[in-house]
Protein backbone atom coordinates (compact mmCIF):
# COMPACT_ATOMS: atom_id res chain seq x y z
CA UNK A 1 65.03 101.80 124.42
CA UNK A 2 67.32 104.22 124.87
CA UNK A 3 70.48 102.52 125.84
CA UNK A 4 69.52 100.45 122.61
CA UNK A 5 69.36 103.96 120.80
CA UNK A 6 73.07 105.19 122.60
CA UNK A 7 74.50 101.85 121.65
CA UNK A 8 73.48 102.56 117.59
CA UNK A 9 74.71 105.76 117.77
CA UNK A 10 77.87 105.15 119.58
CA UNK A 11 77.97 102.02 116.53
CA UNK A 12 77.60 104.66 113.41
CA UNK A 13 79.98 106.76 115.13
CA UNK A 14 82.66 104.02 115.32
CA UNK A 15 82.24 103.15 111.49
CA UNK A 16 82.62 106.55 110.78
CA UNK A 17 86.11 107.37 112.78
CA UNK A 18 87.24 103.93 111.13
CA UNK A 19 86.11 105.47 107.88
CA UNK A 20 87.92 108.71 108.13
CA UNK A 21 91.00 106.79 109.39
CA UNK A 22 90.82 104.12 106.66
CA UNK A 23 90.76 107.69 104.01
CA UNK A 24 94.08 108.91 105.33
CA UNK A 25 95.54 105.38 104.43
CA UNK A 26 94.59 105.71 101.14
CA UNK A 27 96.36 106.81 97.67
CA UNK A 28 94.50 108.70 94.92
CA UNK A 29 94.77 107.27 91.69
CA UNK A 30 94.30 110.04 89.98
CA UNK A 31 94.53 113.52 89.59
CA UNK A 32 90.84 113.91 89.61
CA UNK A 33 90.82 111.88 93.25
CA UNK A 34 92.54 115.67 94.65
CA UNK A 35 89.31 117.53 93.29
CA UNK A 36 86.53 118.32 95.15
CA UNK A 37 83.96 117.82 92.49
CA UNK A 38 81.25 115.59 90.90
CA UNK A 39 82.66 112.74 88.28
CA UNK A 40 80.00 114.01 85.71
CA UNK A 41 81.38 117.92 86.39
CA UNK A 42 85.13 116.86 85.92
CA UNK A 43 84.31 114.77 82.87
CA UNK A 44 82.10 117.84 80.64
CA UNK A 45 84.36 120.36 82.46
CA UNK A 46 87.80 118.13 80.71
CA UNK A 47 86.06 116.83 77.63
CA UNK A 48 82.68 117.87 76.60
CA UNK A 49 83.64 120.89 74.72
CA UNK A 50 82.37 121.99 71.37
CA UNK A 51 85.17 119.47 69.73
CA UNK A 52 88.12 119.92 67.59
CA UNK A 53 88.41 121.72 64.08
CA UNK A 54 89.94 119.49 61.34
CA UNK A 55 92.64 122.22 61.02
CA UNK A 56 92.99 122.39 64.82
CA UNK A 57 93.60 118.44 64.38
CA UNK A 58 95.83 118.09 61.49
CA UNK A 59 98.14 121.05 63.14
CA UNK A 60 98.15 118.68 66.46
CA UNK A 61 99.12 115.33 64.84
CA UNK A 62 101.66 117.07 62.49
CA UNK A 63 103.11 119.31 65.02
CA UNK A 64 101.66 119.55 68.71
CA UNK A 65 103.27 119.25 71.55
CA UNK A 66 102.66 115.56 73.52
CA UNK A 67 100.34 117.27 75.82
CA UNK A 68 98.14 118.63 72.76
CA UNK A 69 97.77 115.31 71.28
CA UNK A 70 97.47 113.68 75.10
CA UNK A 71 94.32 116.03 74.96
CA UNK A 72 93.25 114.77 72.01
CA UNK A 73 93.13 111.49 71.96
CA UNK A 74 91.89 111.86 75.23
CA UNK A 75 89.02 113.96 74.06
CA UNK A 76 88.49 111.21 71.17
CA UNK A 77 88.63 108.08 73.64
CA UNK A 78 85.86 109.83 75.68
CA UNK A 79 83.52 110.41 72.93
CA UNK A 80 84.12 107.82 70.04
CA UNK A 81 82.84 104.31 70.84
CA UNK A 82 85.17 103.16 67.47
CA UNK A 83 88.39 104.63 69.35
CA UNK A 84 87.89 103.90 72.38
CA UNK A 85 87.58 99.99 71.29
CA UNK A 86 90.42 99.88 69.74
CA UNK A 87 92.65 101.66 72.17
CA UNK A 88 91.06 99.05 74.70
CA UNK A 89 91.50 95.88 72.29
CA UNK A 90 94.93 96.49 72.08
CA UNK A 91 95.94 97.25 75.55
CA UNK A 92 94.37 94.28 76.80
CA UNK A 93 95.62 91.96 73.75
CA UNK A 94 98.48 90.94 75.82
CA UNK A 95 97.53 88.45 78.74
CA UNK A 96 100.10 89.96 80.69
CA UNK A 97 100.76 86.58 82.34
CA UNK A 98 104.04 86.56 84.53
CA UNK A 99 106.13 83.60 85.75
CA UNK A 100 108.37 83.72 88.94
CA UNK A 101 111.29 81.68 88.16
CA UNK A 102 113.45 81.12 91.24
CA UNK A 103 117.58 81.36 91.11
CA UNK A 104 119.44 80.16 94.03
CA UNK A 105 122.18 81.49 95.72
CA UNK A 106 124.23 79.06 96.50
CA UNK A 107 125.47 76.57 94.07
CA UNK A 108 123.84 72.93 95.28
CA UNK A 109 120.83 74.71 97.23
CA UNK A 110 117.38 73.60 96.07
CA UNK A 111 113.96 74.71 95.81
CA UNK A 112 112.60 72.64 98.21
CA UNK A 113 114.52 74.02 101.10
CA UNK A 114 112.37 75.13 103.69
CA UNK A 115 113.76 78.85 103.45
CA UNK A 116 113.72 78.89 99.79
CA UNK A 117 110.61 77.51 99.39
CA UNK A 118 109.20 80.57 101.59
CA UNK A 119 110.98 82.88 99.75
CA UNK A 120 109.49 81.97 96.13
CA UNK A 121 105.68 81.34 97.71
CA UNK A 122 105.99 84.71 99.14
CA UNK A 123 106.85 86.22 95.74
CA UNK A 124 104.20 83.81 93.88
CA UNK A 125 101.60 85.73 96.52
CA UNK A 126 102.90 89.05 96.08
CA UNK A 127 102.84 88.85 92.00
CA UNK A 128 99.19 87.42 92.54
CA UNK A 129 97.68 90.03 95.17
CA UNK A 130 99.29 92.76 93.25
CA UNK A 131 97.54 92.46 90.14
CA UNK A 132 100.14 92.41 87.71
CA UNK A 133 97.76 91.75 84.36
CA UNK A 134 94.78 94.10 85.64
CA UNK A 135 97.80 96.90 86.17
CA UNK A 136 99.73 95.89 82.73
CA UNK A 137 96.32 96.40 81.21
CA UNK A 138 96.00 99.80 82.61
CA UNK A 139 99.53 101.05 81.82
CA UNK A 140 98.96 100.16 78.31
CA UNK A 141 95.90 101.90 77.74
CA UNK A 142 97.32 105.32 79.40
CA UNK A 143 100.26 104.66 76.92
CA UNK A 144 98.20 104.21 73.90
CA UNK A 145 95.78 107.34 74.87
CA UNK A 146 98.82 109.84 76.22
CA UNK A 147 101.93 108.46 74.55
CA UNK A 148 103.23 107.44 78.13
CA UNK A 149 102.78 106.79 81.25
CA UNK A 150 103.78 108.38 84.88
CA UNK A 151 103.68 106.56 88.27
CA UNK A 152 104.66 106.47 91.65
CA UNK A 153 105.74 103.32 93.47
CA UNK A 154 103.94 103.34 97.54
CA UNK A 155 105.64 100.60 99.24
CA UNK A 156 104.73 100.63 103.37
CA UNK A 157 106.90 97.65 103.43
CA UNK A 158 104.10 94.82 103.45
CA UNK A 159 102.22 95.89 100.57
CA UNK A 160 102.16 98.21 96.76
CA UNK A 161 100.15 100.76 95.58
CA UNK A 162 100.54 102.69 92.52
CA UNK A 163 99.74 106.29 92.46
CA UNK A 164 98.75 107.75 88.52
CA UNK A 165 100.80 110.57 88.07
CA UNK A 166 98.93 113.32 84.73
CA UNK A 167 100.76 113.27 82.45
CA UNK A 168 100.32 116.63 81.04
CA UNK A 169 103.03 117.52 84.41
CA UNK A 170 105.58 115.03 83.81
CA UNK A 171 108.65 114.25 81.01
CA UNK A 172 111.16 112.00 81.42
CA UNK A 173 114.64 113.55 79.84
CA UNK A 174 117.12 111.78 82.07
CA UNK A 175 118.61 108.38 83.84
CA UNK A 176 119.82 107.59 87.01
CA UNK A 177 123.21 105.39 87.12
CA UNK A 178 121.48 102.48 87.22
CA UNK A 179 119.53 103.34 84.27
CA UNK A 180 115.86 103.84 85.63
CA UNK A 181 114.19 106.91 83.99
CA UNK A 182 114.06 109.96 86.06
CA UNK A 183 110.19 111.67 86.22
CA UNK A 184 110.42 115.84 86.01
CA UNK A 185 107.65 116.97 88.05
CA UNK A 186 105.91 120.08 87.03
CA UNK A 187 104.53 121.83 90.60
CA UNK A 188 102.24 123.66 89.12
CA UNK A 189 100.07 121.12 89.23
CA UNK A 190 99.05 121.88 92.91
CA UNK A 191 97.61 125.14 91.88
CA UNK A 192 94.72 123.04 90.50
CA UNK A 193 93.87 121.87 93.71
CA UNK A 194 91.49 124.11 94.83
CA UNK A 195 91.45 123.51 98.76
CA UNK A 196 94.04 124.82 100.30
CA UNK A 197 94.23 122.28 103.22
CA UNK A 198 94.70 119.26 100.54
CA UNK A 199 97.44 121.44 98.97
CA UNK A 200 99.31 121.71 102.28
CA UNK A 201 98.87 118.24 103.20
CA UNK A 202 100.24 116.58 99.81
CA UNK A 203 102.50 119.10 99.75
């Protein structure tokens, strides 16, 4: 009986180092992933305020800044049913259906090549695994809620993950030579994570 009991224990305690290893493998996706706090906390600490003035509203729309009406569509996403629809019906209007069309390198070479043939099956995968029309969909709806939207490419060389970056800490003013936009950061947004060991370690 008791071997039976060391052998469970020494089981849960396996599952759990895999666990914690599996968690330092993995990217938040967003900002509210770095917070130690309850989902229902975050979301009445962020949105369920006392709500927004109709002067406070027409001043935003006419003249905010892109945060200010981030915030408030935001705010009106989260508690309108009748916005939230149509911000959703619209970023998901487009089936965001992709087609890998293969270009050879040498003049004569074919498709059916052995190599080639590797090549574009290995790219059909990756656009599958990916996601491309789940992630399409959710770039759209950040863009029709914020105005924009800011992300980080991981790539550990067999596989992609993109990390949400909040938007209320990036702009975009400038473009590299090859004319990809270039993301300003804002650093002060690691003063909103509260625990200090986090910080360090994302720092």
């Amino acid at each position: 009986m008791s071997e039976g009991v060391n052998s469970l224990a020494e089981l849960k305690k396996q599952r759990v180092d895999v666990f914690k290893k599996s968690i330092k493998n993995m990217i938040a996706t967003t900002k509210d992933a770095l917070n130690n706090s309850n989902a229902r906390e975050t979301k009445s600490r962020n949105y369920l305020r006392n709500g927004y003035q109709r002067d406070e509203i027409n001043r935003i729309i006419s003249e905010g800044t892109a945060v200010e009406k981030a915030e408030l569509s935001s705010y009106f996403f989260s508690v309108s049913g009748v916005y939230k629809r149509i911000i959703l019906h619209y970023a998901t209007f487009l089936t965001y259906s992709w087609l890998a069309i293969p270009h050879m390198r040498k003049h004569g070479e074919k498709i059916t090549e052995k190599k080639n043939s590797k090549v574009y099956f290995d790219a059909a995968e990756f656009c599958s695994v990916f996601g491309i029309e789940r992630k399409c969909a959710h770039f759209a709806k950040h863009v029709l809620v914020n105005g924009g939207y800011y992300g980080i490419i991981h790539d550990n060389g067999s596989s992609v993950a993109i990390q949400d970056l909040p938007f209320e800490f990036c702009r975009s003013r400038f473009k590299n030579h090859q004319d990809v936009d270039i993301i300003e950061f804002d650093v002060r947004f690691f003063e909103k994570i509260r625990e200090e060991r986090l910080r360090k370690e994302i720092l």
